[in-house]
Protein backbone atom coordinates (compact mmCIF):
# COMPACT_ATOMS: atom_id res chain seq x y z
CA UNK A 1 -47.34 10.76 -57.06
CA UNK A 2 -45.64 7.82 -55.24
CA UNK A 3 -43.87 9.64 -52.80
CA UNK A 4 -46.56 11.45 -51.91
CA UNK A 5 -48.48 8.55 -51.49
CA UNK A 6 -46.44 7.09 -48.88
CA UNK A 7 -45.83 10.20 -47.44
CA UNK A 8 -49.50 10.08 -46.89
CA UNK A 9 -50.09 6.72 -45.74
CA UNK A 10 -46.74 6.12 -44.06
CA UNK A 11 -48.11 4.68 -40.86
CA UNK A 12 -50.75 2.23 -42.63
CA UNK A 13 -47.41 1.05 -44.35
CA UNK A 14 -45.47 0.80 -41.46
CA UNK A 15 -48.15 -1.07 -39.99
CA UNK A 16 -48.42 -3.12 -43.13
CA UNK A 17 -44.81 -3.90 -43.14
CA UNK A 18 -42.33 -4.03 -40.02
CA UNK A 19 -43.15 -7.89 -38.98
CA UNK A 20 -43.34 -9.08 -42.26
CA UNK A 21 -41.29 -12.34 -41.92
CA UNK A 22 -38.41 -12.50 -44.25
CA UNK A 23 -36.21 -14.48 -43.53
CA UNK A 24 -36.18 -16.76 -46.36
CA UNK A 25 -34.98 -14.02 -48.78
CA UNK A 26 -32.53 -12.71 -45.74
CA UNK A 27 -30.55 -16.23 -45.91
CA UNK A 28 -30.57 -16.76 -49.63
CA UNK A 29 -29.06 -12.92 -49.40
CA UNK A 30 -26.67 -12.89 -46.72
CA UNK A 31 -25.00 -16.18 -47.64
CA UNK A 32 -23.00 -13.90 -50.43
CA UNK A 33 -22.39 -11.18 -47.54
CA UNK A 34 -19.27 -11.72 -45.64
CA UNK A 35 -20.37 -11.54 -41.78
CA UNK A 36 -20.55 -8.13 -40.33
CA UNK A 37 -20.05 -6.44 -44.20
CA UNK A 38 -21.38 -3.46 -44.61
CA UNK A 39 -24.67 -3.28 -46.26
CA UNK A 40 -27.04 -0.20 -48.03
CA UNK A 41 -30.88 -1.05 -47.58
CA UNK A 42 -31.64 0.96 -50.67
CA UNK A 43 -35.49 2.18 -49.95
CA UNK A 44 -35.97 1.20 -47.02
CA UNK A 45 -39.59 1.57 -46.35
CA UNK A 46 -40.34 0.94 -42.71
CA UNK A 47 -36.67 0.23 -41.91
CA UNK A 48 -37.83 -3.80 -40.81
CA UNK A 49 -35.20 -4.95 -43.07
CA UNK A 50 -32.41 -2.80 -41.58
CA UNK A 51 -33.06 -3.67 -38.10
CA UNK A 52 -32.98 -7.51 -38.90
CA UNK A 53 -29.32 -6.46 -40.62
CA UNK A 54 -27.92 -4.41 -37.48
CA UNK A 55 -29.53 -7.44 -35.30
CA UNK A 56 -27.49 -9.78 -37.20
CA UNK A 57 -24.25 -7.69 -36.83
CA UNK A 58 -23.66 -5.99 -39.99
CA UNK A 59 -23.01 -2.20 -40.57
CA UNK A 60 -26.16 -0.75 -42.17
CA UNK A 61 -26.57 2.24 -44.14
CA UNK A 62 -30.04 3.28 -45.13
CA UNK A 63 -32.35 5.36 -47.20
CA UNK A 64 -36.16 6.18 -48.51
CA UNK A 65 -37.56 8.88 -50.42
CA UNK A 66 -40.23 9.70 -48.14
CA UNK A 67 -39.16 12.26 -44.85
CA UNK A 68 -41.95 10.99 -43.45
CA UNK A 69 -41.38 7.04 -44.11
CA UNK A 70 -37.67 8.06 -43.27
CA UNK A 71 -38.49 9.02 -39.67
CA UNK A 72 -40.70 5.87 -38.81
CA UNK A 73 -37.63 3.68 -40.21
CA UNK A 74 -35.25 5.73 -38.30
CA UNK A 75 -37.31 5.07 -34.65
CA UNK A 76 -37.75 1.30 -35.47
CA UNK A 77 -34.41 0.48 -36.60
CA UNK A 78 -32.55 2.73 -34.38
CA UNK A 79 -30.32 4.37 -37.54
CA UNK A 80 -30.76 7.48 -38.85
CA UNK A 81 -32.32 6.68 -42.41
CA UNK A 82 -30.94 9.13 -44.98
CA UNK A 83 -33.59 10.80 -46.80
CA UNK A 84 -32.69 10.21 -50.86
CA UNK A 85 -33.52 8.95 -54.16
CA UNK A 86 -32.13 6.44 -56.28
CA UNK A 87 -31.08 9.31 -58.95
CA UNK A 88 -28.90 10.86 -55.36
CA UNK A 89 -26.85 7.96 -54.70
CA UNK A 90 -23.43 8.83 -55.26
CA UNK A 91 -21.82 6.04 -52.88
CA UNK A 92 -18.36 4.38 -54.66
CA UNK A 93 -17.12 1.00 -54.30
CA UNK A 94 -18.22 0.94 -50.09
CA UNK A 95 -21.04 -1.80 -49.85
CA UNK A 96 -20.53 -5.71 -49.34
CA UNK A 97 -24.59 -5.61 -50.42
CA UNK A 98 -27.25 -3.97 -51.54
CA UNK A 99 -30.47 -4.48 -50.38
CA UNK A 100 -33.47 -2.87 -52.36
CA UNK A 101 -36.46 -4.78 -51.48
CA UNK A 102 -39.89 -3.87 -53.52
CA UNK A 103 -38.02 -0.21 -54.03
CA UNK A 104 -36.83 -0.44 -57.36
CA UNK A 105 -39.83 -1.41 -58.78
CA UNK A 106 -40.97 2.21 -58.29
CA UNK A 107 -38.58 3.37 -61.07
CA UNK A 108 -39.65 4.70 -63.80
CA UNK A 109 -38.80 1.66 -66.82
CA UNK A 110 -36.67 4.01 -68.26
CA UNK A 111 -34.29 5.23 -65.32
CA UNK A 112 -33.94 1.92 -64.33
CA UNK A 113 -30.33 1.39 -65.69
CA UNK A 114 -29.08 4.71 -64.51
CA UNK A 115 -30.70 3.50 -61.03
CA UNK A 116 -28.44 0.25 -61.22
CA UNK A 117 -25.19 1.51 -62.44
CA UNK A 118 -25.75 3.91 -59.52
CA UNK A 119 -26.39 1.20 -57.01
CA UNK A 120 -23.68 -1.37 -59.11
CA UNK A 121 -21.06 2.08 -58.07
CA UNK A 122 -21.64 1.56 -55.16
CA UNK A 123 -21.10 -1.76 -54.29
CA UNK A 124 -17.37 -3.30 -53.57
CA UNK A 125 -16.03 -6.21 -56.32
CA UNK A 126 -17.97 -9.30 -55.97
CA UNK A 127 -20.71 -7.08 -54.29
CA UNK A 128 -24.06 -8.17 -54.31
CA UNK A 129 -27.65 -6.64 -55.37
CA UNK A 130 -30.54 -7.91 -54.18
CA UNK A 131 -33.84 -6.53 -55.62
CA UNK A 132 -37.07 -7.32 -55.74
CA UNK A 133 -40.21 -6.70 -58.62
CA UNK A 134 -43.64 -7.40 -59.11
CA UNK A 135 -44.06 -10.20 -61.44
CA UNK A 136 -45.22 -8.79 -65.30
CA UNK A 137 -44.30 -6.68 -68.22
CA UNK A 138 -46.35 -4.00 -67.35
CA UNK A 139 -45.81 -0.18 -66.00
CA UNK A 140 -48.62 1.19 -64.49
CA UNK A 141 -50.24 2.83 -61.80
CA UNK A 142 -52.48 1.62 -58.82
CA UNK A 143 -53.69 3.12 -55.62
CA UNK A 144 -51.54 6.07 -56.14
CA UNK A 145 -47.83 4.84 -57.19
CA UNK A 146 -46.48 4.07 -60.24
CA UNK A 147 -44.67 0.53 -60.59
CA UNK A 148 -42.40 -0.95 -63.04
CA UNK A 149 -43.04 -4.65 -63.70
CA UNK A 150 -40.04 -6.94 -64.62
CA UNK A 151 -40.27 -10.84 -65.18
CA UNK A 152 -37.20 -12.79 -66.12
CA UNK A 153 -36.44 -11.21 -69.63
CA UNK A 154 -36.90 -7.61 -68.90
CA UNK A 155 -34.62 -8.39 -66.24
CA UNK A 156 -32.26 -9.60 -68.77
CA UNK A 157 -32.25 -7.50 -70.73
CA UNK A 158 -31.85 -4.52 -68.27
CA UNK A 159 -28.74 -6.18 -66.51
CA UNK A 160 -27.46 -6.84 -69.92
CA UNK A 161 -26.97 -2.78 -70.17
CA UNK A 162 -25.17 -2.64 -67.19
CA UNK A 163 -21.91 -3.93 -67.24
CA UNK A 164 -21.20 -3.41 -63.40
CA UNK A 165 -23.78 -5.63 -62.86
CA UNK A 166 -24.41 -10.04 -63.52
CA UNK A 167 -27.08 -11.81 -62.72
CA UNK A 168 -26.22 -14.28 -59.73
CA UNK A 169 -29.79 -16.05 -59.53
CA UNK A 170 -32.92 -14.87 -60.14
CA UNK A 171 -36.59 -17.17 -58.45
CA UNK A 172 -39.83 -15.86 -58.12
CA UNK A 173 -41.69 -16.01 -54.68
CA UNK A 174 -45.54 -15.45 -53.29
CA UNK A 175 -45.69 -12.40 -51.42
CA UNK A 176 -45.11 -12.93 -47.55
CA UNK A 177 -47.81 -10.44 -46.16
CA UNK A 178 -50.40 -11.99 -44.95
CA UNK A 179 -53.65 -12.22 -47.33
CA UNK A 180 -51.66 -11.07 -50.76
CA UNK A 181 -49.80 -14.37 -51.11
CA UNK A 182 -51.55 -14.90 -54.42
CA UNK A 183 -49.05 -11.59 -55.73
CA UNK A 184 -46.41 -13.00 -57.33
CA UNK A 185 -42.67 -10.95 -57.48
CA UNK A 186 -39.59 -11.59 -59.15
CA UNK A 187 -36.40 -11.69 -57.00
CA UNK A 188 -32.97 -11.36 -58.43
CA UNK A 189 -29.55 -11.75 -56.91
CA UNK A 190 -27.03 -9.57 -59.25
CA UNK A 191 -23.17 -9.35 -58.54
CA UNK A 192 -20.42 -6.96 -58.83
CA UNK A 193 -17.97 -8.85 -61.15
């Protein structure tokens, strides 16, 4: 259902998406990145987050589920963007950060700490996550994809399961696309120990 919805509307997405400005989440991410580390941009959507990475000198790995999303991302960022899911990601210990940006929030509830320890695997000691969620307790669906709400708690108590995994910081923020600032999503920094 969700893939094939932005298989579907992949280039009102793109459109959506690649000049979103965000920077402010880029700085309060990167500062825990050593310079030119190697990063995975874990659903990458458009692939706007990956080319502001490989602009700013670090090595960038990248995937999305959707072929289709996969080969807009690929032409704007300039990287070939792996096509996978989250349950595929068999990376070990190779990533300074991890950057999954309104991706995760497609899991199902239930995955979602088999979808961490995978990502958590794959990050290097003292690592960091960065991942993003639509503000609630709620799963549900809407316009076609299924989403997986977390506020502070849930968060908790998912990371809590995880033992590859700490929370660094954790802030909510307005969305940044213009007209839908009054969405609010949950943004968490977690950390390799």
């Amino acid at each position: 259902m969700t893939l094939d919805y932005y298989n579907t509307h992949a280039s009102a997405f793109f459109a959506a998406t690649h000049n979103v400005d965000m920077e402010p989440l880029y700085a309060r991410f990167l500062a825990h990145v050593r310079p030119g580390g190697r990063l995975l941009d874990a659903g990458c959507g458009s692939g706007r987050d990956t080319r502001a990475f490989l602009e700013r000198g670090y090595t960038v790995t990248a995937f999305d589920a959707s072929p289709t999303l996969a080969t807009l991302a690929t032409a704007h960022c300039g990287i070939d963007v792996e096509i996978r899911r989250f349950q595929e990601v068999e990376w070990s210990a190779i990533f300074d950060g991890i950057w999954a940006c309104a991706s995760l929030l497609h899991v199902p509830l239930a995955e979602l700490p088999a979808a961490l320890y995978r990502l958590a695997r794959s990050l290097k000691p003292a690592g960091v996550l960065y991942a993003s969620f639509k503000y609630g307790t709620s799963e549900r669906e809407h316009n076609g994809r299924r989403f997986t709400d977390l506020d502070e708690d849930r968060l908790a108590t998912l990371v809590s399961q995880i033992k590859e995994l700490e929370i660094l910081e954790v802030w909510t923020t307005a969305d940044r696309r213009p007209g839908r600032e009054s969405e609010c999503w949950l943004n968490a920094l977690l950390r390799h120990p």
